[in-house]
Each structure stands twice: as structure tokens, then as C-alpha cells.
PDB file of N, CA and C in Angstrom:
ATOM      1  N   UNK A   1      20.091  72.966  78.862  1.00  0.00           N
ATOM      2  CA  UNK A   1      19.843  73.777  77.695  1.00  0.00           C
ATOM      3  C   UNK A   1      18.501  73.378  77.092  1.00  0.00           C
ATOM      4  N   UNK A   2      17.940  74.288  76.750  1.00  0.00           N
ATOM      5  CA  UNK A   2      16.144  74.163  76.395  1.00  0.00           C
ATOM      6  C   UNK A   2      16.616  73.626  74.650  1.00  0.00           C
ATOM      7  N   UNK A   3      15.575  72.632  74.157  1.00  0.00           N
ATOM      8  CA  UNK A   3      15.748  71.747  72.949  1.00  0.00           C
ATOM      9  C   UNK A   3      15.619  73.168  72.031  1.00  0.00           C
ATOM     10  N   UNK A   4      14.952  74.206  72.069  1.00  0.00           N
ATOM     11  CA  UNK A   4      14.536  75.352  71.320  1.00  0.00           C
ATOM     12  C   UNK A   4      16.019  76.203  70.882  1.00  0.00           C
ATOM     13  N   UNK A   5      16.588  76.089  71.887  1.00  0.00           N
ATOM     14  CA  UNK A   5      17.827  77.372  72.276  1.00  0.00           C
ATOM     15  C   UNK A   5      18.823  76.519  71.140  1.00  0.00           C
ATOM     16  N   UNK A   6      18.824  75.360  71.037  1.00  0.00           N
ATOM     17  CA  UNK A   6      19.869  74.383  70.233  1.00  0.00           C
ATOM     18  C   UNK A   6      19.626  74.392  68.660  1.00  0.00           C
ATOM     19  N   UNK A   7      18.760  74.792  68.087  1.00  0.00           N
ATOM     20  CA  UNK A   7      18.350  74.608  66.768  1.00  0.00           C
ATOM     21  C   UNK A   7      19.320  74.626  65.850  1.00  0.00           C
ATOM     22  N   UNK A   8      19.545  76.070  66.163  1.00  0.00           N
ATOM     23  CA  UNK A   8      20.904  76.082  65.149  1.00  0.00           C
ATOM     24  C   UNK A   8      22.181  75.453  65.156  1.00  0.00           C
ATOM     25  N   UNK A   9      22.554  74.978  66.405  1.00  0.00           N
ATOM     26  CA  UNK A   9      23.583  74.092  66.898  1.00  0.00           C
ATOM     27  C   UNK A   9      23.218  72.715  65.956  1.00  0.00           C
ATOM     28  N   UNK A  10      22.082  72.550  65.984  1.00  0.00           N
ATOM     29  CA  UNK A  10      21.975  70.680  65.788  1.00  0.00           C
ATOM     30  C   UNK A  10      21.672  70.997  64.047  1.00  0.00           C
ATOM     31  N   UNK A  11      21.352  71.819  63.345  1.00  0.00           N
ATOM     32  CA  UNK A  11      21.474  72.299  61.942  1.00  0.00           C
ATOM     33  C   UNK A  11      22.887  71.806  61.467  1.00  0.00           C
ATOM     34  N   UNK A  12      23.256  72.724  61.960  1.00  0.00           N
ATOM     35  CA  UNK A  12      25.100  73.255  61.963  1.00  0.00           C
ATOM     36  C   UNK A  12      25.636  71.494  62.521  1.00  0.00           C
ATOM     37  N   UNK A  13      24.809  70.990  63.179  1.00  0.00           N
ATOM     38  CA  UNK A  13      25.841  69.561  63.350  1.00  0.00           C
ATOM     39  C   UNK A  13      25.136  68.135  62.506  1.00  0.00           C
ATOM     40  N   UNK A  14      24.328  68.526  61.753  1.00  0.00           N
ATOM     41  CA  UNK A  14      23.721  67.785  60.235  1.00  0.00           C
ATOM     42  C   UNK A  14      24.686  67.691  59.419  1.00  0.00           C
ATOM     43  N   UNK A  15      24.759  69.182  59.341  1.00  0.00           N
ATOM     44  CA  UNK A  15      25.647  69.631  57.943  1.00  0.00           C
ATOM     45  C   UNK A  15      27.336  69.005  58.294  1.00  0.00           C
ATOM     46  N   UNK A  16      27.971  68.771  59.739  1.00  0.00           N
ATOM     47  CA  UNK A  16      29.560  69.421  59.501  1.00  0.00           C
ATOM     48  C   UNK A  16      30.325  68.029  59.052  1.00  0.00           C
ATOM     49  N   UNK A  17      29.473  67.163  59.596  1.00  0.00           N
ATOM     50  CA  UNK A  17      29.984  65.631  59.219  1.00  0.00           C
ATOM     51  C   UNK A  17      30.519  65.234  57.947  1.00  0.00           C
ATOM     52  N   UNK A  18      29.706  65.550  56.602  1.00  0.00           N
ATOM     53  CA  UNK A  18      30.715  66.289  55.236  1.00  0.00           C
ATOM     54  C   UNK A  18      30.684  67.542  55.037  1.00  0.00           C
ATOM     55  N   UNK A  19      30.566  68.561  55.471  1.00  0.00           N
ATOM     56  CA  UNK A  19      31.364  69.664  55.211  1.00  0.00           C
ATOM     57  C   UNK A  19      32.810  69.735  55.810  1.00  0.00           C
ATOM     58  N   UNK A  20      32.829  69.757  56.938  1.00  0.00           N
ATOM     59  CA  UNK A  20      34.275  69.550  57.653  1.00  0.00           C
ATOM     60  C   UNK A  20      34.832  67.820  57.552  1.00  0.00           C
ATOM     61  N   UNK A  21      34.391  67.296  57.653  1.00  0.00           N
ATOM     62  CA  UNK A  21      34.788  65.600  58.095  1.00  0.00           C
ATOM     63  C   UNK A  21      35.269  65.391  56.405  1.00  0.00           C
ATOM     64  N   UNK A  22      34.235  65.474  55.538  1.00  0.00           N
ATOM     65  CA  UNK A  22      34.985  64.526  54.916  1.00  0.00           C
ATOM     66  C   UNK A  22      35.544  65.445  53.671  1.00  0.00           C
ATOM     67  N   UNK A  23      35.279  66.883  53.550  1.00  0.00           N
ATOM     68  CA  UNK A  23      35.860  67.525  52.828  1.00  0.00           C
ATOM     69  C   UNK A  23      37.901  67.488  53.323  1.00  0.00           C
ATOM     70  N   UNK A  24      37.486  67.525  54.560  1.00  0.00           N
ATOM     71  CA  UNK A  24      38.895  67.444  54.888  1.00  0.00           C
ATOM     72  C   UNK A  24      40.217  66.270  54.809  1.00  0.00           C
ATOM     73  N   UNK A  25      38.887  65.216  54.453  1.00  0.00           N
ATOM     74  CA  UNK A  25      39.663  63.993  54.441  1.00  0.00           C
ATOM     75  C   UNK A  25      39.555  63.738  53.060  1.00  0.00           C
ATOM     76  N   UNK A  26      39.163  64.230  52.137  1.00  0.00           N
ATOM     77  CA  UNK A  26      39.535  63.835  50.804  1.00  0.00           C
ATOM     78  C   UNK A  26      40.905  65.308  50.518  1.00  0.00           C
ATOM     79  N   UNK A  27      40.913  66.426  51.299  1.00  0.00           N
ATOM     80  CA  UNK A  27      41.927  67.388  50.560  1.00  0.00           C
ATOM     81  C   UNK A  27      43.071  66.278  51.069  1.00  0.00           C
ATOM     82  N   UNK A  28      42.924  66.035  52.447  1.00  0.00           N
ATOM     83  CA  UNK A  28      44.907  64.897  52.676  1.00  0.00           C
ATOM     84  C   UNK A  28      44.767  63.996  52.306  1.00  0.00           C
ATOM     85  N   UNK A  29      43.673  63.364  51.811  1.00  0.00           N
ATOM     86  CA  UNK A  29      44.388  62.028  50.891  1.00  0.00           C
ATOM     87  C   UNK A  29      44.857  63.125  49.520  1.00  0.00           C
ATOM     88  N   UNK A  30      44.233  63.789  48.814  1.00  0.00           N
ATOM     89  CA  UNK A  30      44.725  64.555  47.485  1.00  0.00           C
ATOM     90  C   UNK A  30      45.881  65.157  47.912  1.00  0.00           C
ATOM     91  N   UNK A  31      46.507  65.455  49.063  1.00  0.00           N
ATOM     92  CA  UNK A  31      47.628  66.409  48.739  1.00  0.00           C
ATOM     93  C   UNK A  31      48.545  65.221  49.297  1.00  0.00           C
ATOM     94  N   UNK A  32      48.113  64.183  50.104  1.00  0.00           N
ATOM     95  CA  UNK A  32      49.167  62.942  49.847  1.00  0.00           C
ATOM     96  C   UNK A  32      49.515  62.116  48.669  1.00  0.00           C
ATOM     97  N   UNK A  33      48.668  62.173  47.486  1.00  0.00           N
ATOM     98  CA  UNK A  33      48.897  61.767  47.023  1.00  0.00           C
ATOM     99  C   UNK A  33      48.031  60.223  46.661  1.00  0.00           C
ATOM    100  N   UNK A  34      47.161  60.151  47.518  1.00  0.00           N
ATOM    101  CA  UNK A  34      46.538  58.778  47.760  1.00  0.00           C
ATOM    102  C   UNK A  34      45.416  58.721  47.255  1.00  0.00           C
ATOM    103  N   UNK A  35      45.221  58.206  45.773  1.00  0.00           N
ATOM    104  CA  UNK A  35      44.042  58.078  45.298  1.00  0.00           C
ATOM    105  C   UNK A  35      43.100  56.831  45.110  1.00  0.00           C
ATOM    106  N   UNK A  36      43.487  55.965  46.190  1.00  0.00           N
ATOM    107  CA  UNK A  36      42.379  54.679  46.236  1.00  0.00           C
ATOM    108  C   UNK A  36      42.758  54.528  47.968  1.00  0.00           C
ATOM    109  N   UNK A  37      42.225  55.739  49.087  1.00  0.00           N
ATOM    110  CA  UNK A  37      42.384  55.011  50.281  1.00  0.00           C
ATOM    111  C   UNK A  37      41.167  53.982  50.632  1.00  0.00           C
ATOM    112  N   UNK A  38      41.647  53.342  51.600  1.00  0.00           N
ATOM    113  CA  UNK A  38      40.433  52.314  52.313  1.00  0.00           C
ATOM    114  C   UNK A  38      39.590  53.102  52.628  1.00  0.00           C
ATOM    115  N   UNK A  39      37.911  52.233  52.591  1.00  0.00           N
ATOM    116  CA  UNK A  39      37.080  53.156  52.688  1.00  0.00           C
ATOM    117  C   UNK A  39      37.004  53.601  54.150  1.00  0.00           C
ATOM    118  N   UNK A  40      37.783  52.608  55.232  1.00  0.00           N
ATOM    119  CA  UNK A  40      38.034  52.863  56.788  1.00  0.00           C
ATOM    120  C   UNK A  40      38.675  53.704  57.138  1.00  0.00           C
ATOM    121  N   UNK A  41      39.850  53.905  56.472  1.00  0.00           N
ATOM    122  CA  UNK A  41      41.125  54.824  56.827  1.00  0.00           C
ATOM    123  C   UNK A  41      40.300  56.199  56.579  1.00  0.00           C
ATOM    124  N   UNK A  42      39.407  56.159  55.506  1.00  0.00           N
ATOM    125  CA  UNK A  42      38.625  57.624  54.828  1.00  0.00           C
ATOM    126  C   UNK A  42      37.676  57.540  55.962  1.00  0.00           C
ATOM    127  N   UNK A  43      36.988  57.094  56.350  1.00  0.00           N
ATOM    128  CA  UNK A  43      35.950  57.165  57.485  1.00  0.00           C
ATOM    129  C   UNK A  43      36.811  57.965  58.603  1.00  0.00           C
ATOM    130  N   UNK A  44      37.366  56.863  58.969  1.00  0.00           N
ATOM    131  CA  UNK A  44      38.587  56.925  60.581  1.00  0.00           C
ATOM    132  C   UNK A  44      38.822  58.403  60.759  1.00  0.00           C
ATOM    133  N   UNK A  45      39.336  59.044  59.530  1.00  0.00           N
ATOM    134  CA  UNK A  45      39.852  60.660  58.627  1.00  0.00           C
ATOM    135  C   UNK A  45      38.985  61.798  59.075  1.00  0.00           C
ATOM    136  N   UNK A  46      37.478  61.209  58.481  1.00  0.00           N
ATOM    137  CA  UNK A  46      36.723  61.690  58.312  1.00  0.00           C
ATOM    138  C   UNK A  46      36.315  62.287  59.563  1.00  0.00           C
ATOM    139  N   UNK A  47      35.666  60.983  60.578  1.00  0.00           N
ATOM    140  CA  UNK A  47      35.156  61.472  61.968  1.00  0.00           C
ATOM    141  C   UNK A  47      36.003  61.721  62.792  1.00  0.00           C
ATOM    142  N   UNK A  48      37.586  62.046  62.483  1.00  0.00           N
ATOM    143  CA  UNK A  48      38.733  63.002  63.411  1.00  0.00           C
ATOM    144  C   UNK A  48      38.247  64.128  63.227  1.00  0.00           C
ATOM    145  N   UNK A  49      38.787  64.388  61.929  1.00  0.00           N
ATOM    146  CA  UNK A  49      38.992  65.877  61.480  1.00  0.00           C
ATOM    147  C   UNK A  49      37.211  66.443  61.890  1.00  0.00           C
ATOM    148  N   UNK A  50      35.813  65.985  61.607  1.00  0.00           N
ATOM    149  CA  UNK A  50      34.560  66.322  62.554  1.00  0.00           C
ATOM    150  C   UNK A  50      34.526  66.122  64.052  1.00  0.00           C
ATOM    151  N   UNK A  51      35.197  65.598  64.819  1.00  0.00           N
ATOM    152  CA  UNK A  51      35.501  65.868  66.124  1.00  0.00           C
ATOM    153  C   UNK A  51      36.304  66.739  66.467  1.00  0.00           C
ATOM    154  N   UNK A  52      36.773  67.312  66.021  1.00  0.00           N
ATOM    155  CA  UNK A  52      37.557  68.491  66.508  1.00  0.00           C
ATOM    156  C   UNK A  52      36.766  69.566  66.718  1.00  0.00           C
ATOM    157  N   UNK A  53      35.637  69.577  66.213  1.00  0.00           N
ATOM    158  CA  UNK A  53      34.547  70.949  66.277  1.00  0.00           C
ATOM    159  C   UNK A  53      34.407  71.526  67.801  1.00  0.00           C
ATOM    160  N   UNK A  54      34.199  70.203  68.418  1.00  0.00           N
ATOM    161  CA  UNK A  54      33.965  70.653  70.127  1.00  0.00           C
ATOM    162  C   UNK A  54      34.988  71.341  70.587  1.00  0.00           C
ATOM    163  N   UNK A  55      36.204  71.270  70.496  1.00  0.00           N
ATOM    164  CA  UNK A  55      37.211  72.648  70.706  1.00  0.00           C
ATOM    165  C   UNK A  55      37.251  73.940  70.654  1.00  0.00           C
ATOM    166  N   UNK A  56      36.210  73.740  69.576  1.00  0.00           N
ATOM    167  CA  UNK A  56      36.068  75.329  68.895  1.00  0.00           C
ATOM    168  C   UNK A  56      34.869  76.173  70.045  1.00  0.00           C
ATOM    169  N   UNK A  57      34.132  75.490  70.788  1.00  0.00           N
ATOM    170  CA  UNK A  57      33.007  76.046  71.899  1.00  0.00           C
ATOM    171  C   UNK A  57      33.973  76.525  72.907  1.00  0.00           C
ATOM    172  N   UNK A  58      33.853  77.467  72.809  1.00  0.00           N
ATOM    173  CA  UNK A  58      34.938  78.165  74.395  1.00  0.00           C
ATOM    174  C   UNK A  58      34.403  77.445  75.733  1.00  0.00           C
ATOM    175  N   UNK A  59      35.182  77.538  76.590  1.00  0.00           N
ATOM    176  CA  UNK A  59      35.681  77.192  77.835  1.00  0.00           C
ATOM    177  C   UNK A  59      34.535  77.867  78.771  1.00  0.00           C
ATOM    178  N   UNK A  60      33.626  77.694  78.895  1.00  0.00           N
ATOM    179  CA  UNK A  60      32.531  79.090  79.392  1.00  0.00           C
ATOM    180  C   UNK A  60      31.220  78.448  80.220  1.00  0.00           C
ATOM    181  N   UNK A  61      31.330  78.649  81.331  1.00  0.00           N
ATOM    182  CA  UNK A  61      30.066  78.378  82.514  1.00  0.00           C
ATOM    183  C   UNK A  61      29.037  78.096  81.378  1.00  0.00           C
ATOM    184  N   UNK A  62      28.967  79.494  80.911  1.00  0.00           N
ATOM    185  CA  UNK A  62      27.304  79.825  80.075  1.00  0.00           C
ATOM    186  C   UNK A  62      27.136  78.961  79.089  1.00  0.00           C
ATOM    187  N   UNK A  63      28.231  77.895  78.245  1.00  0.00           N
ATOM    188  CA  UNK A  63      28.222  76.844  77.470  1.00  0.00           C
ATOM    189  C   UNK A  63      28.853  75.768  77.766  1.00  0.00           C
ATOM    190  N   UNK A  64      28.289  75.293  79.178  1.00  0.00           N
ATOM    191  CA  UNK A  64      28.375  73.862  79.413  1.00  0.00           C
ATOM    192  C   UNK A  64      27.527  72.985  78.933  1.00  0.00           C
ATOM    193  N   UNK A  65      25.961  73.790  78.987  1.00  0.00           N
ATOM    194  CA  UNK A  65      25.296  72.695  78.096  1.00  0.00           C
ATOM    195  C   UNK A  65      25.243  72.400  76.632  1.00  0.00           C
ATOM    196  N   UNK A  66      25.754  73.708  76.179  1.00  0.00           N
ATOM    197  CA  UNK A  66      25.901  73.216  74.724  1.00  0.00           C
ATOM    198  C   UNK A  66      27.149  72.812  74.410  1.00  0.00           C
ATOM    199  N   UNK A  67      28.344  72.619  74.923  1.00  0.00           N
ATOM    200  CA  UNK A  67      29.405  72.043  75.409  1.00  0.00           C
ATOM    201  C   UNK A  67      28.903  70.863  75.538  1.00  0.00           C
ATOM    202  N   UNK A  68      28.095  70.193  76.220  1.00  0.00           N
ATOM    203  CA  UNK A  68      27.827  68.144  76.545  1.00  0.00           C
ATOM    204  C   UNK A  68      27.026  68.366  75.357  1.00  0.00           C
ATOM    205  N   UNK A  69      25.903  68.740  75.080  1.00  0.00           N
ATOM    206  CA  UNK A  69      25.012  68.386  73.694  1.00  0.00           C
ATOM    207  C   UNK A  69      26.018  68.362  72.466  1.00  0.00           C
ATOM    208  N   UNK A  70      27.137  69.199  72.604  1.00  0.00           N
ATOM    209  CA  UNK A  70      27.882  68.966  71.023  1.00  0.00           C
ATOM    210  C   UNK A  70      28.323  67.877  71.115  1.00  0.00           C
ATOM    211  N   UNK A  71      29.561  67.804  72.581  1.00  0.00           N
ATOM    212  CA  UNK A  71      30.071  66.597  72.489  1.00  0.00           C
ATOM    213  C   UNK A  71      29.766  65.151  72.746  1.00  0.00           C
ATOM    214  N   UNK A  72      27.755  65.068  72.862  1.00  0.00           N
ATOM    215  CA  UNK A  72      27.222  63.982  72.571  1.00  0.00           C
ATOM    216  C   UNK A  72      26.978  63.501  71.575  1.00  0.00           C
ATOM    217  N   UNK A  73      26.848  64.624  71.017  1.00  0.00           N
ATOM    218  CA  UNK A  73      26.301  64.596  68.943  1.00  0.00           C
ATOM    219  C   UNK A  73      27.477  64.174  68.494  1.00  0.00           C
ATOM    220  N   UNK A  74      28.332  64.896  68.658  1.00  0.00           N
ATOM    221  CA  UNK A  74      29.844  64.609  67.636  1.00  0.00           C
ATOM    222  C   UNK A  74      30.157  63.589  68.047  1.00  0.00           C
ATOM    223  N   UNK A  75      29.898  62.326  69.355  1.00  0.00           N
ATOM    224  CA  UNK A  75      30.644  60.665  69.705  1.00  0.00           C
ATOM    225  C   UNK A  75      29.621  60.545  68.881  1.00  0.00           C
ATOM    226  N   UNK A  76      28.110  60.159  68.873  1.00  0.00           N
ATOM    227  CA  UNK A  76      26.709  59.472  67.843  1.00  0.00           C
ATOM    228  C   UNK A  76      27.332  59.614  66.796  1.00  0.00           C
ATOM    229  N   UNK A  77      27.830  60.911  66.131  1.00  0.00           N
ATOM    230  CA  UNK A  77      28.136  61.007  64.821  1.00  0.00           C
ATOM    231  C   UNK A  77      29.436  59.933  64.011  1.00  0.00           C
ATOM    232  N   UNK A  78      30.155  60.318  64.900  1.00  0.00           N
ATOM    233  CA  UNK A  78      31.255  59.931  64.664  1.00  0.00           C
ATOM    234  C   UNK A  78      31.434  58.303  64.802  1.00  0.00           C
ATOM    235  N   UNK A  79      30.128  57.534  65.829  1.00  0.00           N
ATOM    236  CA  UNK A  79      30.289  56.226  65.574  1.00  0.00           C
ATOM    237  C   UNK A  79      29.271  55.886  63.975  1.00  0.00           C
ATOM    238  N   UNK A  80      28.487  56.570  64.050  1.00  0.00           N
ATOM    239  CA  UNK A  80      27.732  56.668  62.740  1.00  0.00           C
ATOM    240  C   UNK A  80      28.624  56.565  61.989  1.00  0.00           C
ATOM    241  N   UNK A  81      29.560  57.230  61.270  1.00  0.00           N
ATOM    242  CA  UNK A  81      30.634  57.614  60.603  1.00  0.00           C
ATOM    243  C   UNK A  81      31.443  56.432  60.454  1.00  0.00           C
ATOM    244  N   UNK A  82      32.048  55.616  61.259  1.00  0.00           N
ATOM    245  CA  UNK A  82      32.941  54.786  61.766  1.00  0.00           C
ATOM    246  C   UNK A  82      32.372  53.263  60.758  1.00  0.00           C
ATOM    247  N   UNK A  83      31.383  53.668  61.800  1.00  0.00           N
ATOM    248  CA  UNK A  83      30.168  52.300  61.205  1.00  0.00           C
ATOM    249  C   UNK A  83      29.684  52.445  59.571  1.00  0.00           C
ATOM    250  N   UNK A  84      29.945  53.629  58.973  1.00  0.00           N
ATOM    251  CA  UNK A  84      29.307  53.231  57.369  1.00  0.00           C
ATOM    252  C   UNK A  84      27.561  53.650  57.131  1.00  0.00           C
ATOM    253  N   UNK A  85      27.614  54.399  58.393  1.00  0.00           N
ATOM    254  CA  UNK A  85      26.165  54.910  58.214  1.00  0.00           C
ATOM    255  C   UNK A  85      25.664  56.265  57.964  1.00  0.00           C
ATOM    256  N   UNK A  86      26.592  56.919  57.719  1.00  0.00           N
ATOM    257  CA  UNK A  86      26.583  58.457  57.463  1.00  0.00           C
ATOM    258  C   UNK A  86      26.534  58.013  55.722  1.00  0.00           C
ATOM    259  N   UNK A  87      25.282  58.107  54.547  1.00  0.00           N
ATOM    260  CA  UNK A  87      25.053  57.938  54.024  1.00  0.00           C
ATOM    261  C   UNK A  87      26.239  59.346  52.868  1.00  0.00           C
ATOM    262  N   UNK A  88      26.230  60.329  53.159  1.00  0.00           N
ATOM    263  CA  UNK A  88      26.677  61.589  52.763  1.00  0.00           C
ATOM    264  C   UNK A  88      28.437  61.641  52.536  1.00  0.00           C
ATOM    265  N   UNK A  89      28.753  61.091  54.111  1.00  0.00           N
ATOM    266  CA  UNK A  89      30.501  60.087  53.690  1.00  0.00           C
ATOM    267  C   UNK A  89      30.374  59.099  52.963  1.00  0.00           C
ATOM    268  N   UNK A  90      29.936  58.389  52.782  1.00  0.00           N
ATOM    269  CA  UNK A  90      29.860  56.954  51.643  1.00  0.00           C
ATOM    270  C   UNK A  90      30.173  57.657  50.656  1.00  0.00           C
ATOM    271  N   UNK A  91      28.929  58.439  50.222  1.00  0.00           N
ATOM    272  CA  UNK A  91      28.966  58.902  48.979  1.00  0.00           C
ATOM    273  C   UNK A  91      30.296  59.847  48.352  1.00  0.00           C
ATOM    274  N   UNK A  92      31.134  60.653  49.622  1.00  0.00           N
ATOM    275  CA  UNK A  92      32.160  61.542  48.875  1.00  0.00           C
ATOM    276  C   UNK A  92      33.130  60.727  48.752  1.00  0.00           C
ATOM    277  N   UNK A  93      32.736  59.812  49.397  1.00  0.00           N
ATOM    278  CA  UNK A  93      34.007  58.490  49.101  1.00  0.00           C
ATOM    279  C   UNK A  93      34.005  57.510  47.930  1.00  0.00           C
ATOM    280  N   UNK A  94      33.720  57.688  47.557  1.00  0.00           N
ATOM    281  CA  UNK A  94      32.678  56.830  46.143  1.00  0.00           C
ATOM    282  C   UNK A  94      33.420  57.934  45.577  1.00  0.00           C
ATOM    283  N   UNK A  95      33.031  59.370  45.351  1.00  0.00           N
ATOM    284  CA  UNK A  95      33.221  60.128  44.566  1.00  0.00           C
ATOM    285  C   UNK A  95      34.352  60.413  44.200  1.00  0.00           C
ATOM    286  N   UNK A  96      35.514  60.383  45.320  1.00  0.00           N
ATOM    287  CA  UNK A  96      37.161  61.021  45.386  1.00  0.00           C
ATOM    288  C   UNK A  96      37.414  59.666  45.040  1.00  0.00           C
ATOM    289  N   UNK A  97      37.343  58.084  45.376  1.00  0.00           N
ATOM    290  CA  UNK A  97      38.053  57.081  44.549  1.00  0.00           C
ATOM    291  C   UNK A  97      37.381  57.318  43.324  1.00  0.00           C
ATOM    292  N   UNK A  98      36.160  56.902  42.676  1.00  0.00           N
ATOM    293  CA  UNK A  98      35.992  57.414  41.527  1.00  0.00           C
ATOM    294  C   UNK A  98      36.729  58.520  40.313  1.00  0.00           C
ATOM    295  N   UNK A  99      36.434  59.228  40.887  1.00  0.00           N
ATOM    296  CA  UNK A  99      36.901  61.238  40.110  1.00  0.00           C
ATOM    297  C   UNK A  99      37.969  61.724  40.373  1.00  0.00           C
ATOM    298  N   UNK A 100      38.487  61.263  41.950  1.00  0.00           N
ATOM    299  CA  UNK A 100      39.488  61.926  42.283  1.00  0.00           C
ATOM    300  C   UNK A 100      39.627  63.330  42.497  1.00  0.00           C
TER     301      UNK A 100
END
């Protein structure tokens, strides 16, 4: 896959790490009930529920390569994530123990 053809792919995989990852992991700690989780368990949460994205690329000859480029980005991300370096999860995590 040509680096050009991906743009919007690698946009779209900036953004999903808190849009999907950790928006999703602060609604189940809130609808569990859990308002001081570990900041690991919220990470751990976080880069599940953002790995699931690669599912969503259909099954398709014509997106094998953007098929391996997602699901290279989303392991980087997700150890990013893991590790405390996704600056953007820190912060919604800060925010939901904080504010709730």
C-alpha cells in the first residue's frame, strides 16, 4: 500500500486511541459503578476496546495491506497505551477519577 493511499487511515488511527479506547473505558467503569479504577486496569480497557477496530476492515484481497498497516498501528498503539505513553489516555484518566 503506497504511504499516500493511507492518509486518512493513519488520521483516523491518531484520533481512535481516545475516541474509541478510552471513551469506552470510562462509559464501563461509569455504568459499573467504579469510580477510582487503577490507572492499569483503565489502560488494559482502554487498548482492548481500540483493538477491536481491525475487525471492522473486511475480509478483502484489495485490503490486505491496509489490513497489516492497521493491525501494525493498533499493536504500537496499544503497547503505547499499556506503557503510559499515550499522553491523551493519561489525561481522560485523570479526568473520570477526578470528575467522574
Amino acid at each position: 500500500m503506497r504511504p499516500d493511499s493511507r492518509y486518512e487511515v493513519s488520521r483516523a488511527l491518531d484520533e481512535l486511541p481516545h475516541i474509541v479506547g478510552a471513551s469506552c473505558a470510562t462509559a464501563s467503569f461509569r455504568a459499573a459503578g467504579e469510580r477510582s479504577p487503577a490507572r492499569d486496569e483503565y489502560r488494559r480497557r482502554a487498548a482492548s476496546y481500540f483493538g477491536g477496530f481491525a475487525a471492522q476492515i473486511a475480509r478483502d484481497g484489495a485490503l490486505d495491506g491496509l489490513r497489516g498497516y492497521v493491525e501494525r498501528r493498533i499493536a504500537s498503539e496499544s503497547e503505547r497505551i499499556l506503557a503510559g505513553q499515550n499522553p491523551e489516555i493519561e489525561r481522560r484518566y485523570d479526568r473520570y477519577v477526578d470528575y467522574g
